[in-house]
C-alpha atoms as a PDB file:
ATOM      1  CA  UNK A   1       0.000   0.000   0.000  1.00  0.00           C
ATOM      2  CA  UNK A   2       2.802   2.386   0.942  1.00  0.00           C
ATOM      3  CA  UNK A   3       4.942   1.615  -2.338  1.00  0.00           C
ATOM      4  CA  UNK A   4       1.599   2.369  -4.462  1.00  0.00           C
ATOM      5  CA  UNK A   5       1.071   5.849  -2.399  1.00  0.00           C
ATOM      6  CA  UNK A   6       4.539   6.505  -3.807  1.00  0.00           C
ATOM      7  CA  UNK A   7       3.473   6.178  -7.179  1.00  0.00           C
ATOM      8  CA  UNK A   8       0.181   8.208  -6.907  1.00  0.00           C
ATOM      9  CA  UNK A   9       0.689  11.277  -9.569  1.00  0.00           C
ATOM     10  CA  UNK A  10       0.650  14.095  -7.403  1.00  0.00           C
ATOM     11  CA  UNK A  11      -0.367  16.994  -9.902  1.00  0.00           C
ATOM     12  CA  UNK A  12      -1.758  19.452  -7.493  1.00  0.00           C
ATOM     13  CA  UNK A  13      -0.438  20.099  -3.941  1.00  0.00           C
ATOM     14  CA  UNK A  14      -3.695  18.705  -2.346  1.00  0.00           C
ATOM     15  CA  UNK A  15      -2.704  15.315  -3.512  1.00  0.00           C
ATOM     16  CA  UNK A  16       0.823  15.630  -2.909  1.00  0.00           C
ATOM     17  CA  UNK A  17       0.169  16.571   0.863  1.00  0.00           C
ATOM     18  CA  UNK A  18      -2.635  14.253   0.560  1.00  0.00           C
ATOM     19  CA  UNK A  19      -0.735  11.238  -0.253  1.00  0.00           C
ATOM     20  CA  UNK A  20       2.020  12.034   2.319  1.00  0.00           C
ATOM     21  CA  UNK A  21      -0.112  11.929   4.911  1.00  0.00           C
ATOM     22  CA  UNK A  22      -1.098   8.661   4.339  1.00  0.00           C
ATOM     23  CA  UNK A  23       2.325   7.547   4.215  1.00  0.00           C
ATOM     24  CA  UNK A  24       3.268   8.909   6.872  1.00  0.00           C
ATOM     25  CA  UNK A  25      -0.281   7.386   8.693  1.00  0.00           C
ATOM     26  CA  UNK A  26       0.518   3.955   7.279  1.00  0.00           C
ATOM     27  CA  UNK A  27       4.269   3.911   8.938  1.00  0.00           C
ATOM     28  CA  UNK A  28       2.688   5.070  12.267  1.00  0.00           C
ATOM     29  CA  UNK A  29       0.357   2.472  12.129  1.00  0.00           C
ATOM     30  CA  UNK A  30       2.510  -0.497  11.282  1.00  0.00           C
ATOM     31  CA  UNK A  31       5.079   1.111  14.014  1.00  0.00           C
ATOM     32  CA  UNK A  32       1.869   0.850  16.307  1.00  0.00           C
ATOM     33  CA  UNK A  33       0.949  -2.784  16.158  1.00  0.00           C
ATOM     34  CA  UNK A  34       4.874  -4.225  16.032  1.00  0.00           C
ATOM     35  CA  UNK A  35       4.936  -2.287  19.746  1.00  0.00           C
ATOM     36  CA  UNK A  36       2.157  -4.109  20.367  1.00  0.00           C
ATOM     37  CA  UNK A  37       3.058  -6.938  19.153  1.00  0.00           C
ATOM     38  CA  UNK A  38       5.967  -6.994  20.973  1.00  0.00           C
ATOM     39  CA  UNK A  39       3.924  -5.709  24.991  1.00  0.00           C
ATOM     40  CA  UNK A  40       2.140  -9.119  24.247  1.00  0.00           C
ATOM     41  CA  UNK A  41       4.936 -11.214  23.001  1.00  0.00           C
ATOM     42  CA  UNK A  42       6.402 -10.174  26.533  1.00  0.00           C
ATOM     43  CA  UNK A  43       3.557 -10.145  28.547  1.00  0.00           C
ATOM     44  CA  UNK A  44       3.012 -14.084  27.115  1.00  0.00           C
ATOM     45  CA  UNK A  45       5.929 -15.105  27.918  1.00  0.00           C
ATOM     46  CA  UNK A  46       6.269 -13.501  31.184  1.00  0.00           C
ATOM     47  CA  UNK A  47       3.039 -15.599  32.062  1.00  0.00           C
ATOM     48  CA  UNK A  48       4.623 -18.742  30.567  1.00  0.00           C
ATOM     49  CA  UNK A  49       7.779 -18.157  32.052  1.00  0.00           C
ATOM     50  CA  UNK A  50       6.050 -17.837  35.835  1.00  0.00           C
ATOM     51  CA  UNK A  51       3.249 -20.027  35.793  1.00  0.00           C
ATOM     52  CA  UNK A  52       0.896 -17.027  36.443  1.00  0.00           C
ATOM     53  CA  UNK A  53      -1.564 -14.824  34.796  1.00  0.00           C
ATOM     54  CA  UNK A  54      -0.045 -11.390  36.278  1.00  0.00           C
ATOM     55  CA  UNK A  55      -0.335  -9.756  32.304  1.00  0.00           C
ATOM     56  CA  UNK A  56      -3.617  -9.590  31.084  1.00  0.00           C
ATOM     57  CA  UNK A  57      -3.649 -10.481  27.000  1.00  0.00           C
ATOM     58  CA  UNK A  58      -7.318 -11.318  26.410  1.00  0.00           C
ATOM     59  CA  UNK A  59      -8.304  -8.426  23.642  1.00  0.00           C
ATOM     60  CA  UNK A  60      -9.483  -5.565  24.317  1.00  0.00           C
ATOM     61  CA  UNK A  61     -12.940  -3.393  22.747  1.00  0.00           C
ATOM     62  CA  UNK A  62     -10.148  -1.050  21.375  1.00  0.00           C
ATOM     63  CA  UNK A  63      -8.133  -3.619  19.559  1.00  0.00           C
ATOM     64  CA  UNK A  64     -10.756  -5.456  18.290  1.00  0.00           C
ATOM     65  CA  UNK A  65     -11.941  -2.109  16.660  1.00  0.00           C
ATOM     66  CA  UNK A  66      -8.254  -1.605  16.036  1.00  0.00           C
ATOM     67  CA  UNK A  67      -8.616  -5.168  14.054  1.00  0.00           C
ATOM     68  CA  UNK A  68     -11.541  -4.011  12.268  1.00  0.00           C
ATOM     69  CA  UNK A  69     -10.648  -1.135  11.009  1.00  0.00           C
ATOM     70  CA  UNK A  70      -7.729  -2.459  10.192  1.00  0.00           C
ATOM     71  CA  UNK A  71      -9.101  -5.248   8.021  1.00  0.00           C
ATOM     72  CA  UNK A  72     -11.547  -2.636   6.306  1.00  0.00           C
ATOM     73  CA  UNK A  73      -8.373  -0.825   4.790  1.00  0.00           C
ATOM     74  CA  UNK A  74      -7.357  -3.966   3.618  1.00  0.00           C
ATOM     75  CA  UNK A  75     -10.208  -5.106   1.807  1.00  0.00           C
ATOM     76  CA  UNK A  76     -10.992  -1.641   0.640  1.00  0.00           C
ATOM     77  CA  UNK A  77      -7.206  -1.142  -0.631  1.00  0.00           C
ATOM     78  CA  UNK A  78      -8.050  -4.589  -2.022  1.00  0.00           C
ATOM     79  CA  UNK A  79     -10.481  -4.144  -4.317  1.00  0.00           C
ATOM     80  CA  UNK A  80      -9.058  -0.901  -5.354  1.00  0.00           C
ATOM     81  CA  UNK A  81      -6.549  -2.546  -6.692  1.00  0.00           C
ATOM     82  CA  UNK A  82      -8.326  -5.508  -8.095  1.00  0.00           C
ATOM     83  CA  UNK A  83     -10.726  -3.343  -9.875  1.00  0.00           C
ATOM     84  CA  UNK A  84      -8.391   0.231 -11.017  1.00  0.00           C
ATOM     85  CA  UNK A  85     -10.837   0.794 -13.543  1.00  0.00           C
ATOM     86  CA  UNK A  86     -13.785   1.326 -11.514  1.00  0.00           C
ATOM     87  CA  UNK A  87     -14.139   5.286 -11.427  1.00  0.00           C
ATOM     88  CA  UNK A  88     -15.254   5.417  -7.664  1.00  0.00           C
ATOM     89  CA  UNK A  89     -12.008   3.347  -6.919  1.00  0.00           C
ATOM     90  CA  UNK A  90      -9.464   5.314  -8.934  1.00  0.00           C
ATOM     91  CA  UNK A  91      -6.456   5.600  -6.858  1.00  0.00           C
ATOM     92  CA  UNK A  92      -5.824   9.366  -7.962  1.00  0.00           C
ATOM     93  CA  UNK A  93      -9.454  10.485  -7.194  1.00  0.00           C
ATOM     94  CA  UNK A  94      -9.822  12.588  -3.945  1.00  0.00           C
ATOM     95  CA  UNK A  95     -12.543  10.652  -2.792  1.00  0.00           C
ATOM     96  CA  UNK A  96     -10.066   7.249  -2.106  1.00  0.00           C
ATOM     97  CA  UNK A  97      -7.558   9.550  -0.491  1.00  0.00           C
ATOM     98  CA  UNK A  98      -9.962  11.315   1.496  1.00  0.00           C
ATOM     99  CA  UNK A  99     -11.465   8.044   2.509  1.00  0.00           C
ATOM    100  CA  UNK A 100      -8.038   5.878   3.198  1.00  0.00           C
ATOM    101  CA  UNK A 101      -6.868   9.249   5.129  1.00  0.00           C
ATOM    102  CA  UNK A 102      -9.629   9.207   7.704  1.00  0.00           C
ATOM    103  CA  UNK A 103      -9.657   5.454   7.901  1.00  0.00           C
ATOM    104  CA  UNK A 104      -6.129   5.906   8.564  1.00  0.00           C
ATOM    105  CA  UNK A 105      -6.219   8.264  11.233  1.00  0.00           C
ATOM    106  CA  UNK A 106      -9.032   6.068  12.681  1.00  0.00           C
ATOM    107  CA  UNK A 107      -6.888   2.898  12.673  1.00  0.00           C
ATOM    108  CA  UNK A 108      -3.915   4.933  14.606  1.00  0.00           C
ATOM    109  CA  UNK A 109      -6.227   6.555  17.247  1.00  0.00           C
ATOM    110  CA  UNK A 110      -7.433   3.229  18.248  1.00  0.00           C
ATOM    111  CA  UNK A 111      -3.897   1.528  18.020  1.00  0.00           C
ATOM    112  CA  UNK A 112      -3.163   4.229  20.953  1.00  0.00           C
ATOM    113  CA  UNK A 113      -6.253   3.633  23.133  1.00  0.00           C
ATOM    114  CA  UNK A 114      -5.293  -0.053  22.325  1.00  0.00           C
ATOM    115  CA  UNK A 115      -1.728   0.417  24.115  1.00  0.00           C
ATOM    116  CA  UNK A 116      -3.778   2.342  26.694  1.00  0.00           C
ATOM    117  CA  UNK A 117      -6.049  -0.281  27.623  1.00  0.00           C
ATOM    118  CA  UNK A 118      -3.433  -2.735  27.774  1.00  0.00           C
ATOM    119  CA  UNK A 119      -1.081  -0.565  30.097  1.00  0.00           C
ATOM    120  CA  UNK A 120      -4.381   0.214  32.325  1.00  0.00           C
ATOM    121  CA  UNK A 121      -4.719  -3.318  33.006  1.00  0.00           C
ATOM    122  CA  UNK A 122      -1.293  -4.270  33.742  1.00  0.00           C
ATOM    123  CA  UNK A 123      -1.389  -0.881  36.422  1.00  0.00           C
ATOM    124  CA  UNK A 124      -4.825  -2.618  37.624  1.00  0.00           C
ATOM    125  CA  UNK A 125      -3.253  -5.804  38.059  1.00  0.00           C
ATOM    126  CA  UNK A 126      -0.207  -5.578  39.828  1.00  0.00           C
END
């Protein structure tokens, strides 16, 4: 998805900034779910390694809208690409970056109430 923002012609500045953003959203986002990736990769094994069940990892209401969202952009970036000659689905029309922008900035918000929650239950916990 990132390499095809790249290659987006950017003819006015709208789309330029347009399509930057997104990058930049789409980095953020995968940064967001390696970190936690890696809080429950630890908290498992911290659990495994003690024989308890100090770490919460059941999901969350936040990541399973994270997960949701997430697998929306997918499908949506999906068929945009499995059908680029649909003119609602054009990858240079405003309405697709306007769309994958707000879905986007959806998917990061609730990747950081995501970390949140889990953090609030490990403080709950201890």
């Amino acid at each position: 998805m990132i390499r095809s923002l790249y290659a987006v012609p950017t003819a006015t500045l709208f789309f330029y900034v347009l399509a930057r953003f997104n990058i930049a959203l789409s980095i953020s986002a995968l940064t967001l779910d390696l970190f936690l990736f890696l809080i429950g990769s630890a908290a498992l094994g911290y659990n495994y390694a003690t024989g308890t069940t100090k770490f919460a990892t059941d999901p969350t209401r936040w990541g399973k809208n994270k997960m949701g969202v997430g697998c929306g952009i997918g499908m949506f970036w999906l068929i945009a690409l499995l059908f680029p000659y649909a003119p609602y689905l054009d990858l240079e029309s405003c309405g697709f970056m306007v769309i994958l922008f707000f879905s986007l900035v959806a998917l990061n918000i609730l990747s950081v109430m995501s970390i949140y929650g889990y953090f609030a239950r490990i403080d709950s916990q201890s």
